[in-house]
N, C-alpha and C. Protein backbone atom coordinates (compact mmCIF):
# COMPACT_ATOMS: atom_id res chain seq x y z
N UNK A 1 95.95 88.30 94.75
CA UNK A 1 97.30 87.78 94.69
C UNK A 1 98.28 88.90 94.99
N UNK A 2 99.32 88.81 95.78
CA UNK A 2 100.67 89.47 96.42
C UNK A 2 101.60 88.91 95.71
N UNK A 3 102.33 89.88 95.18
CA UNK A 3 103.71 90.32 94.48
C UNK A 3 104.65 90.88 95.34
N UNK A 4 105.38 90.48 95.79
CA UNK A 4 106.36 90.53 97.27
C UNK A 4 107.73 90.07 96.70
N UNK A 5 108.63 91.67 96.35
CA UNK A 5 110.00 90.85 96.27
C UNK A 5 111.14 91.97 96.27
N UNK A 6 112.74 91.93 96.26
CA UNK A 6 113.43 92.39 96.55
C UNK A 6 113.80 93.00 94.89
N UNK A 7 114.01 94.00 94.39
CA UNK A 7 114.55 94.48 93.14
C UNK A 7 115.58 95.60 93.00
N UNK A 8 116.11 96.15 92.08
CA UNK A 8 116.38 97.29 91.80
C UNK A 8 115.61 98.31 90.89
N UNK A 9 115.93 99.45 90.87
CA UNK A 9 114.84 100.48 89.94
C UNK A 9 115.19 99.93 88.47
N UNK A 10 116.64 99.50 88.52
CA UNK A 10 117.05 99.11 87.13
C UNK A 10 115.97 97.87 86.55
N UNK A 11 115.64 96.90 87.27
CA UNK A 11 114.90 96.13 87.00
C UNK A 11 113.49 96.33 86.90
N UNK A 12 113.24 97.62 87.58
CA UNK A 12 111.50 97.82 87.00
C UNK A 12 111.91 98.67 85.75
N UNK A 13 112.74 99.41 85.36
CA UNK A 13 113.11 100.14 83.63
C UNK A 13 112.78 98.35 83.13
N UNK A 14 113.64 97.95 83.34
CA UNK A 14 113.49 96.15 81.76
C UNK A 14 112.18 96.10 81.97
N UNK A 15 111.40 95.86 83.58
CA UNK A 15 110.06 95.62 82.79
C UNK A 15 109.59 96.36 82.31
N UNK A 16 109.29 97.31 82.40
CA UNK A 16 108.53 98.34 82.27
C UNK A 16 109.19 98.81 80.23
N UNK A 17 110.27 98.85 79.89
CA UNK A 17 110.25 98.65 78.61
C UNK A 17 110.19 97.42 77.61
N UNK A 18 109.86 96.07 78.87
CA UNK A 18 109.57 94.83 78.29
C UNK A 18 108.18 94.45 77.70
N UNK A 19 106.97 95.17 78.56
CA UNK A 19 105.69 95.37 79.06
C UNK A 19 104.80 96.52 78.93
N UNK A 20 105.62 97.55 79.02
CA UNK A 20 105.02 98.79 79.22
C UNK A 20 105.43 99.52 78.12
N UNK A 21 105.96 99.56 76.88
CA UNK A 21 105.80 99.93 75.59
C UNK A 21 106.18 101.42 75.85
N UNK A 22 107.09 101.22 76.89
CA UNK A 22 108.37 102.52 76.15
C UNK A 22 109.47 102.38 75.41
N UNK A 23 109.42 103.32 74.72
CA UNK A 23 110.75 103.28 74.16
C UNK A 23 112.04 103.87 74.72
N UNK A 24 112.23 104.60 75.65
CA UNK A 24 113.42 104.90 76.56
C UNK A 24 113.21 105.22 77.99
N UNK A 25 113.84 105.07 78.78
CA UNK A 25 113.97 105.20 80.01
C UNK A 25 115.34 105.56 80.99
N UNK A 26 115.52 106.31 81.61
CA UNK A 26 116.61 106.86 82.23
C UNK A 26 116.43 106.50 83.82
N UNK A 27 117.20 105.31 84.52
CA UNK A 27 116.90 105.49 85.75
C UNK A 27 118.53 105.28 86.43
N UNK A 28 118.02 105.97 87.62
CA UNK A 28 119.49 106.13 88.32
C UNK A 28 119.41 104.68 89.50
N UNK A 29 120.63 104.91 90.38
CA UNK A 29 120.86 103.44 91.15
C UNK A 29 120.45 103.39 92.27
N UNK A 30 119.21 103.82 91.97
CA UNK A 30 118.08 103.42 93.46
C UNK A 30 117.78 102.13 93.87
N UNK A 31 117.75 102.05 94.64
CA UNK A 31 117.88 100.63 95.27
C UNK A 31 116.27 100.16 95.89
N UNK A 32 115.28 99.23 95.47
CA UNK A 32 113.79 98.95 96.42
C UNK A 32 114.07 97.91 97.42
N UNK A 33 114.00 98.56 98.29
CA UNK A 33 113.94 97.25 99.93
C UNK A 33 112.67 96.66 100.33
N UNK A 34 111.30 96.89 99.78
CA UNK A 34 110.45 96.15 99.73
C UNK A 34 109.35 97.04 98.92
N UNK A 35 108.53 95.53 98.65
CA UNK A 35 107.56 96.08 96.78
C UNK A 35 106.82 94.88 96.81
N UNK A 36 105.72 95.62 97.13
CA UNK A 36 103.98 95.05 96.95
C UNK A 36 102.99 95.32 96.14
N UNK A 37 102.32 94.61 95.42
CA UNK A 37 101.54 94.47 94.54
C UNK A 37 100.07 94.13 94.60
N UNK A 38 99.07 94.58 93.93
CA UNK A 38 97.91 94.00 93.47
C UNK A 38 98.24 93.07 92.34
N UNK A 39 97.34 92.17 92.29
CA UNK A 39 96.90 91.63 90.68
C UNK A 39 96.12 92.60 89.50
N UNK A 40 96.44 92.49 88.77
CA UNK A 40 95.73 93.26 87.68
C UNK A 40 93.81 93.37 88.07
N UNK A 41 93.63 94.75 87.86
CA UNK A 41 92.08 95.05 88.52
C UNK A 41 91.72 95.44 86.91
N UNK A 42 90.88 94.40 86.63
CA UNK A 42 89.75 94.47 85.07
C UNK A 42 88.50 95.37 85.20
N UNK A 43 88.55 96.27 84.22
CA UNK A 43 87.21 96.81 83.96
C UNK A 43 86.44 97.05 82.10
N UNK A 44 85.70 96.32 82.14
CA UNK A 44 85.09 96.21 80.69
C UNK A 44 84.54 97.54 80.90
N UNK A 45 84.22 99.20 79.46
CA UNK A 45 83.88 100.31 79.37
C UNK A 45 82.51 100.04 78.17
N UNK A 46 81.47 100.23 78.10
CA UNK A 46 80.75 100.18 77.21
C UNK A 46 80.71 101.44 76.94
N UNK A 47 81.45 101.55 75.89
CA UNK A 47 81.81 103.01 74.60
C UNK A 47 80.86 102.96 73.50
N UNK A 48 81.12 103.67 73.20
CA UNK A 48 80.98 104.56 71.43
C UNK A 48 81.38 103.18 70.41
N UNK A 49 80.49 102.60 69.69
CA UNK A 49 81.56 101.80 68.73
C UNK A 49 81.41 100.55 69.67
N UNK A 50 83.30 100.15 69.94
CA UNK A 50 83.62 98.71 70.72
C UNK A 50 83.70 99.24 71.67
N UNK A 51 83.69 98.32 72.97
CA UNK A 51 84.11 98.35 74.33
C UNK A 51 85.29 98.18 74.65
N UNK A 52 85.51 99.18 75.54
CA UNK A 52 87.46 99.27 75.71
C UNK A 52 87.48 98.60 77.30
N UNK A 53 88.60 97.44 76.90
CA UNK A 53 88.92 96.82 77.89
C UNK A 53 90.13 97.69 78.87
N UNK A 54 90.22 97.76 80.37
CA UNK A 54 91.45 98.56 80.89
C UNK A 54 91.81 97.84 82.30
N UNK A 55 93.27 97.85 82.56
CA UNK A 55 93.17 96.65 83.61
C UNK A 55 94.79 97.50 84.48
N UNK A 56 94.26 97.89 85.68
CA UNK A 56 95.18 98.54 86.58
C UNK A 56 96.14 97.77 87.53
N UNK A 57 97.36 97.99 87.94
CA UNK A 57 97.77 97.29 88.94
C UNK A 57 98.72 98.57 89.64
N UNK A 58 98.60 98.03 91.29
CA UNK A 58 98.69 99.37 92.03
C UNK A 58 100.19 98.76 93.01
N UNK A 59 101.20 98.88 92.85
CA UNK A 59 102.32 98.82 93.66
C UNK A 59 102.74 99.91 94.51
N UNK A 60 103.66 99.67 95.71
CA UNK A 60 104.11 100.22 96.51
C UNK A 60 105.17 99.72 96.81
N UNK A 61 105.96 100.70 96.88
CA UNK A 61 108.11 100.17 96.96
C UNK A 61 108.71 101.48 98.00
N UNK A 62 109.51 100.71 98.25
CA UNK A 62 109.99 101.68 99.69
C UNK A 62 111.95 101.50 99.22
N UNK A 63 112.63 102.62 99.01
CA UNK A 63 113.60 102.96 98.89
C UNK A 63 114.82 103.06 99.71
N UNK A 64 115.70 102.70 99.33
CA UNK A 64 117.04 102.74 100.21
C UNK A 64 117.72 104.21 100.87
N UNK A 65 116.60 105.10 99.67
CA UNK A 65 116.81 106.42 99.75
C UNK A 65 116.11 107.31 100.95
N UNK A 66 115.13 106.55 101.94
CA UNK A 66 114.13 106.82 102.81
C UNK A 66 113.11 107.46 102.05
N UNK A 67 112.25 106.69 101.16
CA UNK A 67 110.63 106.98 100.66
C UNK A 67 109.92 105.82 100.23
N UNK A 68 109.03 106.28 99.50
CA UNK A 68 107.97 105.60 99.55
C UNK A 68 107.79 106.13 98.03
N UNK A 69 107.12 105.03 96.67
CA UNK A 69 106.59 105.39 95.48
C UNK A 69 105.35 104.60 95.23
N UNK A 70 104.28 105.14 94.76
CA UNK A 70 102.89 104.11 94.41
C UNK A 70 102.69 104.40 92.94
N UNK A 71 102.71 103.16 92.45
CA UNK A 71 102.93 103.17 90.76
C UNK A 71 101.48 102.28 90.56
N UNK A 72 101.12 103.00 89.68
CA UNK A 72 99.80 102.57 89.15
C UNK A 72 100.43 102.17 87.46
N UNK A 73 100.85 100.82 87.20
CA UNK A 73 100.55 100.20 86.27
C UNK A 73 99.03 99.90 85.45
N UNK A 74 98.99 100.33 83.98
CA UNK A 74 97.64 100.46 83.17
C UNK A 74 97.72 100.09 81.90
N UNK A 75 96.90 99.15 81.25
CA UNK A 75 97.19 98.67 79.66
C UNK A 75 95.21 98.75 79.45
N UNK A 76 95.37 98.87 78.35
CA UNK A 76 94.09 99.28 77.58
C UNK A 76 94.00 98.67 76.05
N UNK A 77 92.50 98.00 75.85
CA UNK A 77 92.64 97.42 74.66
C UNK A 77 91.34 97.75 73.66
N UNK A 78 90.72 97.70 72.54
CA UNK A 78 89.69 98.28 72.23
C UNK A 78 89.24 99.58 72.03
N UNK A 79 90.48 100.37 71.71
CA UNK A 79 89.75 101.67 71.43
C UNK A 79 90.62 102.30 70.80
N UNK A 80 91.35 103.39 70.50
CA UNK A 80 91.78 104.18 69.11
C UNK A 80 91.25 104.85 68.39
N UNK A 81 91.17 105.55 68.14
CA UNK A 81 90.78 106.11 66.57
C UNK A 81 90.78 108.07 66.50
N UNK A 82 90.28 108.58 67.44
CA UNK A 82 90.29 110.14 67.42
C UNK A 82 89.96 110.57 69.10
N UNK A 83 90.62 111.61 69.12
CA UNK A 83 90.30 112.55 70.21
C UNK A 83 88.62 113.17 70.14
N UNK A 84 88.63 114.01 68.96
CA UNK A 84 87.64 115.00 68.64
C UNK A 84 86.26 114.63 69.68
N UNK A 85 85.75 115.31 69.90
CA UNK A 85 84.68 115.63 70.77
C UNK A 85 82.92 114.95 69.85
N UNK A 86 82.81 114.02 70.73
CA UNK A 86 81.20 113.42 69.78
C UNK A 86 81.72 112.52 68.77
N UNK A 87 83.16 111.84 69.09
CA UNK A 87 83.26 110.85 68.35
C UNK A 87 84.83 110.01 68.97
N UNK A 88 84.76 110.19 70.14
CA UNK A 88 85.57 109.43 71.14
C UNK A 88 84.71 108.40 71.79
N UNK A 89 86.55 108.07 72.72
CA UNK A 89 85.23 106.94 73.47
C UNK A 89 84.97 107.61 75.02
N UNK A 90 85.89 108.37 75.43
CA UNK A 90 86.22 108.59 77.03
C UNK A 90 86.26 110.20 76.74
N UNK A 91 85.41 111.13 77.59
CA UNK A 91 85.04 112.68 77.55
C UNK A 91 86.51 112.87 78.63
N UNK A 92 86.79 112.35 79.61
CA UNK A 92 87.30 112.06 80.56
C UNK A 92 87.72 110.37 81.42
N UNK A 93 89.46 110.42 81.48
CA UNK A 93 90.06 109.60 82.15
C UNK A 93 91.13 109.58 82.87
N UNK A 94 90.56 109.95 84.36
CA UNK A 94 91.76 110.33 84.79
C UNK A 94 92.20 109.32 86.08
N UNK A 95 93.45 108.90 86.22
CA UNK A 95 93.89 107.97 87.18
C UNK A 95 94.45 108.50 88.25
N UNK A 96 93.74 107.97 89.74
CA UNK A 96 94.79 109.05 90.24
C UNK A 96 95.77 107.96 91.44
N UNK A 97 96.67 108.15 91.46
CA UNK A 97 97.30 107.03 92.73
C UNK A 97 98.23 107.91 93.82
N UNK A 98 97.59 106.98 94.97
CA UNK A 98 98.24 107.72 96.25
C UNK A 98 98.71 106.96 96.89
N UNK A 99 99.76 107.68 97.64
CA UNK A 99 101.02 106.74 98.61
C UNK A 99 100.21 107.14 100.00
N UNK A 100 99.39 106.21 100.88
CA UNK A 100 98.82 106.05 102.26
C UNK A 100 99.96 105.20 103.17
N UNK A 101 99.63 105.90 104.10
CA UNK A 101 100.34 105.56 105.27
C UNK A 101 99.55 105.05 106.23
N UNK A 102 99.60 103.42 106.77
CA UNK A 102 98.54 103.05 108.07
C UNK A 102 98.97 103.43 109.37
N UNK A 103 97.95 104.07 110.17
CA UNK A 103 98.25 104.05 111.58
C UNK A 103 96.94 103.43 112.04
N UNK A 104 97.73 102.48 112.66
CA UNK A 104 96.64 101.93 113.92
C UNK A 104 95.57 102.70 114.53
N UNK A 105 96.04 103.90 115.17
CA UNK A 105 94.82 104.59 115.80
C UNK A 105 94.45 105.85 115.17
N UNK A 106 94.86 105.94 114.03
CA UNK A 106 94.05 107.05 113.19
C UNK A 106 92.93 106.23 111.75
N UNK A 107 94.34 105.09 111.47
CA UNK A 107 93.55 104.96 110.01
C UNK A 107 94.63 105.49 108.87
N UNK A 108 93.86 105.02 107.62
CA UNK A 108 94.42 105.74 106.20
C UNK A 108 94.87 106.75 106.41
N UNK A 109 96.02 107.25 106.18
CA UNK A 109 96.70 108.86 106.13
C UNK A 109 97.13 109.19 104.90
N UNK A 110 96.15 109.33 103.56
CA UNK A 110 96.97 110.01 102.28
C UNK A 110 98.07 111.20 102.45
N UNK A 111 99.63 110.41 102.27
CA UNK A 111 100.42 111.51 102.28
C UNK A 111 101.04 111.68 101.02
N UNK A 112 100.50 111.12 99.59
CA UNK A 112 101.07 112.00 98.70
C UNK A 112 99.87 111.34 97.32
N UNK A 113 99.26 112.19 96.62
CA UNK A 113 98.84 111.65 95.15
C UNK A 113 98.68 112.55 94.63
N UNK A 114 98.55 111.75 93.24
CA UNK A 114 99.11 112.00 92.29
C UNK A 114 98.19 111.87 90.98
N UNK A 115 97.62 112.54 89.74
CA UNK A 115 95.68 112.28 88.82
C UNK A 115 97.16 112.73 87.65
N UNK A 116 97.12 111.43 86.87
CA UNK A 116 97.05 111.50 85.17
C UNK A 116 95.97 111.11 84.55
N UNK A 117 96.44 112.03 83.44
CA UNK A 117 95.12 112.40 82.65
C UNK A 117 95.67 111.46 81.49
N UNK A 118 95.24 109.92 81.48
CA UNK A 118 95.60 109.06 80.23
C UNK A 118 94.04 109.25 79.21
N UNK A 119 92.98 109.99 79.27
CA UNK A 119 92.32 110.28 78.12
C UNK A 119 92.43 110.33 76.54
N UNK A 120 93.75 111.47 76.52
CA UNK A 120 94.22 111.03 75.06
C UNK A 120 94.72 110.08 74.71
N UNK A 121 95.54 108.91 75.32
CA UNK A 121 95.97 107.76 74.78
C UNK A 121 95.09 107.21 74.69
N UNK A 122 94.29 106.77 75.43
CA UNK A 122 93.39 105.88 75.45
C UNK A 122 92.24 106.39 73.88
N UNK A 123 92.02 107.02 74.03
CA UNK A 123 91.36 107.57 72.96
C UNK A 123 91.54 107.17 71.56
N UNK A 124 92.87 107.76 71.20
CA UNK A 124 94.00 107.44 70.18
C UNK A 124 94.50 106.59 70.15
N UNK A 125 94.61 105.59 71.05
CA UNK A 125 95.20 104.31 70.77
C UNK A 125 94.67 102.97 70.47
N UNK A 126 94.74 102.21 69.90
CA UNK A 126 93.53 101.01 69.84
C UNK A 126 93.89 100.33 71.08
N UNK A 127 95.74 99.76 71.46
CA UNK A 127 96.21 98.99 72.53
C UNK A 127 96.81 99.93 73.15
N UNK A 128 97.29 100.00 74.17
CA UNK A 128 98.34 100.51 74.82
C UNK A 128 98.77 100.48 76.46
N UNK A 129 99.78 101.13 76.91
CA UNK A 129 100.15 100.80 78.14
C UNK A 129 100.76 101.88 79.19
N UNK A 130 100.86 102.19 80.26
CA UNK A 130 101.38 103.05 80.65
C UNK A 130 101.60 102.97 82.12
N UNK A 131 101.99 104.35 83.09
CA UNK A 131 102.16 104.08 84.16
C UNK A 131 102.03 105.56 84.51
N UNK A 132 101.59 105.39 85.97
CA UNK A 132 101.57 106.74 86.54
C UNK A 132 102.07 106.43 88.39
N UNK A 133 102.77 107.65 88.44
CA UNK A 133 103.79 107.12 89.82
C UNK A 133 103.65 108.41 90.66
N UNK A 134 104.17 108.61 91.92
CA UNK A 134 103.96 109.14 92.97
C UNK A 134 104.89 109.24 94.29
N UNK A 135 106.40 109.60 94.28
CA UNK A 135 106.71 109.77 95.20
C UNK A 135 106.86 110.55 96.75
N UNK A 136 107.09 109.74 97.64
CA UNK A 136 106.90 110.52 99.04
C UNK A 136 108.16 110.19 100.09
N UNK A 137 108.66 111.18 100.02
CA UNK A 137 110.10 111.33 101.06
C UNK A 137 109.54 111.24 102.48
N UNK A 138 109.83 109.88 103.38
CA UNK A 138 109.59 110.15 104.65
C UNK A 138 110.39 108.49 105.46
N UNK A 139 110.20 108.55 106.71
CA UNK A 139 111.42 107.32 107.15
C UNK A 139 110.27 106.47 107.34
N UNK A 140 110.87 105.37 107.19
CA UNK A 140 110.14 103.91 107.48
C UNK A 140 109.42 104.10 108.73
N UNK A 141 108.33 104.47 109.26
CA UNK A 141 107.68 104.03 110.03
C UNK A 141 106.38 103.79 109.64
N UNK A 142 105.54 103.04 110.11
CA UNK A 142 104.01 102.11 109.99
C UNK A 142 104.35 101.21 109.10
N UNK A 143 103.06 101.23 108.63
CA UNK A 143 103.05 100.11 107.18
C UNK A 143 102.59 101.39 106.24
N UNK A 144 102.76 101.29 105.24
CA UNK A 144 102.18 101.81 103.68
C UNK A 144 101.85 101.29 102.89
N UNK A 145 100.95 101.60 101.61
CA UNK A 145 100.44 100.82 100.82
C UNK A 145 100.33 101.69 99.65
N UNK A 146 100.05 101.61 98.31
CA UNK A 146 99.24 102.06 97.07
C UNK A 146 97.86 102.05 97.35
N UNK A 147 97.15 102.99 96.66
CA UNK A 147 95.55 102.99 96.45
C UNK A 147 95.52 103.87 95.15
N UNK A 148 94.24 103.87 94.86
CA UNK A 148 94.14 104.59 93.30
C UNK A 148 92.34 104.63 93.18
N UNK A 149 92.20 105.27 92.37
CA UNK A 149 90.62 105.53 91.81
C UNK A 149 91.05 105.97 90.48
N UNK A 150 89.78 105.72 89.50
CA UNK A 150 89.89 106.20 88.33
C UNK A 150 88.65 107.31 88.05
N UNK A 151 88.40 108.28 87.33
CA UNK A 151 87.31 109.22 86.87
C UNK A 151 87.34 109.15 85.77
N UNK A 152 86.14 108.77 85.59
CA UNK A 152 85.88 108.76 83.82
C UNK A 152 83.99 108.88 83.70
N UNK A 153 84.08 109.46 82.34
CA UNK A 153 83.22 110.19 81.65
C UNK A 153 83.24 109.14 80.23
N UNK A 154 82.11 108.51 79.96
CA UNK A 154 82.17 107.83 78.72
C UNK A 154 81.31 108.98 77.91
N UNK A 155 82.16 109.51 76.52
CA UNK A 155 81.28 109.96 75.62
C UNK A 155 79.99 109.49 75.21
N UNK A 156 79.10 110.89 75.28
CA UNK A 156 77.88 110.72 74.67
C UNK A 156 76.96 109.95 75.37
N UNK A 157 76.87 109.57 76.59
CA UNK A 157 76.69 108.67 77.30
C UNK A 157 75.39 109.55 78.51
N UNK A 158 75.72 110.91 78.46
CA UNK A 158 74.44 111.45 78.90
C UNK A 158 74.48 111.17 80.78
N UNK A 159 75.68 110.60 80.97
CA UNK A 159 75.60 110.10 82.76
C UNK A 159 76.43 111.20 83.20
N UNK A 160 77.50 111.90 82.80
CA UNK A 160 78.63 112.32 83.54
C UNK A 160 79.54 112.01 83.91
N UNK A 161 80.37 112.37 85.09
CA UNK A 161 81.75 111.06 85.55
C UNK A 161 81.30 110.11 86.10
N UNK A 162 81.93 109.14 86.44
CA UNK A 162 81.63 107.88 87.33
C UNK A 162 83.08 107.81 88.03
N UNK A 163 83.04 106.96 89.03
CA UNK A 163 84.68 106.52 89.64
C UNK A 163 84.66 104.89 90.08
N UNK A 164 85.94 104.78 89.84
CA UNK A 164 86.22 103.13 89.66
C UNK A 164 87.45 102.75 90.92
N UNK A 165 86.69 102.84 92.14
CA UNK A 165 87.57 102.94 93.08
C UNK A 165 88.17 101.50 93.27
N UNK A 166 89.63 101.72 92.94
CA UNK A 166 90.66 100.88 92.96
C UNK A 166 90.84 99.57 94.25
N UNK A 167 91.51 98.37 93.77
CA UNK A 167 92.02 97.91 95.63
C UNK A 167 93.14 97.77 95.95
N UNK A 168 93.46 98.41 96.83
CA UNK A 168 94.51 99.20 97.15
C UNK A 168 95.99 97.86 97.27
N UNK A 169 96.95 98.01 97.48
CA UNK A 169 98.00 97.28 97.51
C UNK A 169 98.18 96.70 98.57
N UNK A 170 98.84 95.70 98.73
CA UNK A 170 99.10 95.15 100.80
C UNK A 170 100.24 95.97 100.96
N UNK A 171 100.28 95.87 102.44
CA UNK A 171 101.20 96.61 102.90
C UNK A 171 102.17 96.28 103.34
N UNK A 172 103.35 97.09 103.00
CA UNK A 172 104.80 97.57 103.78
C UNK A 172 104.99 97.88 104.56
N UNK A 173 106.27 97.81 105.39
CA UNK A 173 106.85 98.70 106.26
C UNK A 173 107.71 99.52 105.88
């Protein structure tokens, strides 16, 4: 499913403190001339304890300002309780989202990303929500899109990292 629509930055602050469980936000009067979406991407974690549910969504918005931002929207449910080492759920979780640029006769061109490290929340939190973003100054030409991967390490688990490669956003001009 495509999320296709005209906004202001002011209007992703309301959601984003409607939804996204901040408590303040400071945004200036940037203006989005077009903003594409994934649907929420589900992944069940078999942890330590319960299984932590985590569910990504990968946008791309193009500015009045001439750029480009890829926001990786993330909420997480099932887990909380300690950081400490040998009694977490995640050794490692890191999200990373990139602003790609399509060209016809090259292909994917990563021109900007961006790896948060949401491990400790997730850890420490039983629910929670967040976002990780990525801007790239350049003029409207091709199409662009969001993409993202995740790295994670389930404690105690004896495998190492794994990656949870994302699907990427439709594209803009």
């Amino acid at each position: 499913m495509m999320v296709k629509v005209r906004r202001t930055a002011t209007a992703a602050a309301a959601f984003l403190l409607a939804f996204g469980g901040m408590s303040a936000l400071t945004v200036g009067p940037a203006y989005a001339e077009d903003y594409a979406c994934t649907s929420y991407q589900d992944k069940t974690f078999s942890t330590p304890g319960s299984d932590v549910e985590v569910s990504i969504k990968l946008c791309i918005e193009h500015y009045s300002e001439g750029g480009y931002e890829a926001s990786a929207y993330y909420k997480w449910s099932g887990s909380g309780g300690t950081d400490l080492d040998d009694n977490r759920k995640f050794d490692r979780f890191d999200l990373q989202v990139r602003v790609e640029q399509h060209d016809p006769d090259i292909g994917d061109i990563i021109q900007a990303s961006r790896v948060c490290d949401v491990r400790y929340d997730i850890n420490t939190s039983g629910d929670g929500s967040g976002f990780c973003q990525k801007w790239y100054s350049h003029s409207r030409a091709l199409t662009w899109s969001a993409d993202g991967t995740v790295t994670y390490d389930i404690d105690r688990d004896g495998g190492g990292a794994y990656t949870w490669n994302l699907g990427g956003s439709p594209q803009i001009d």
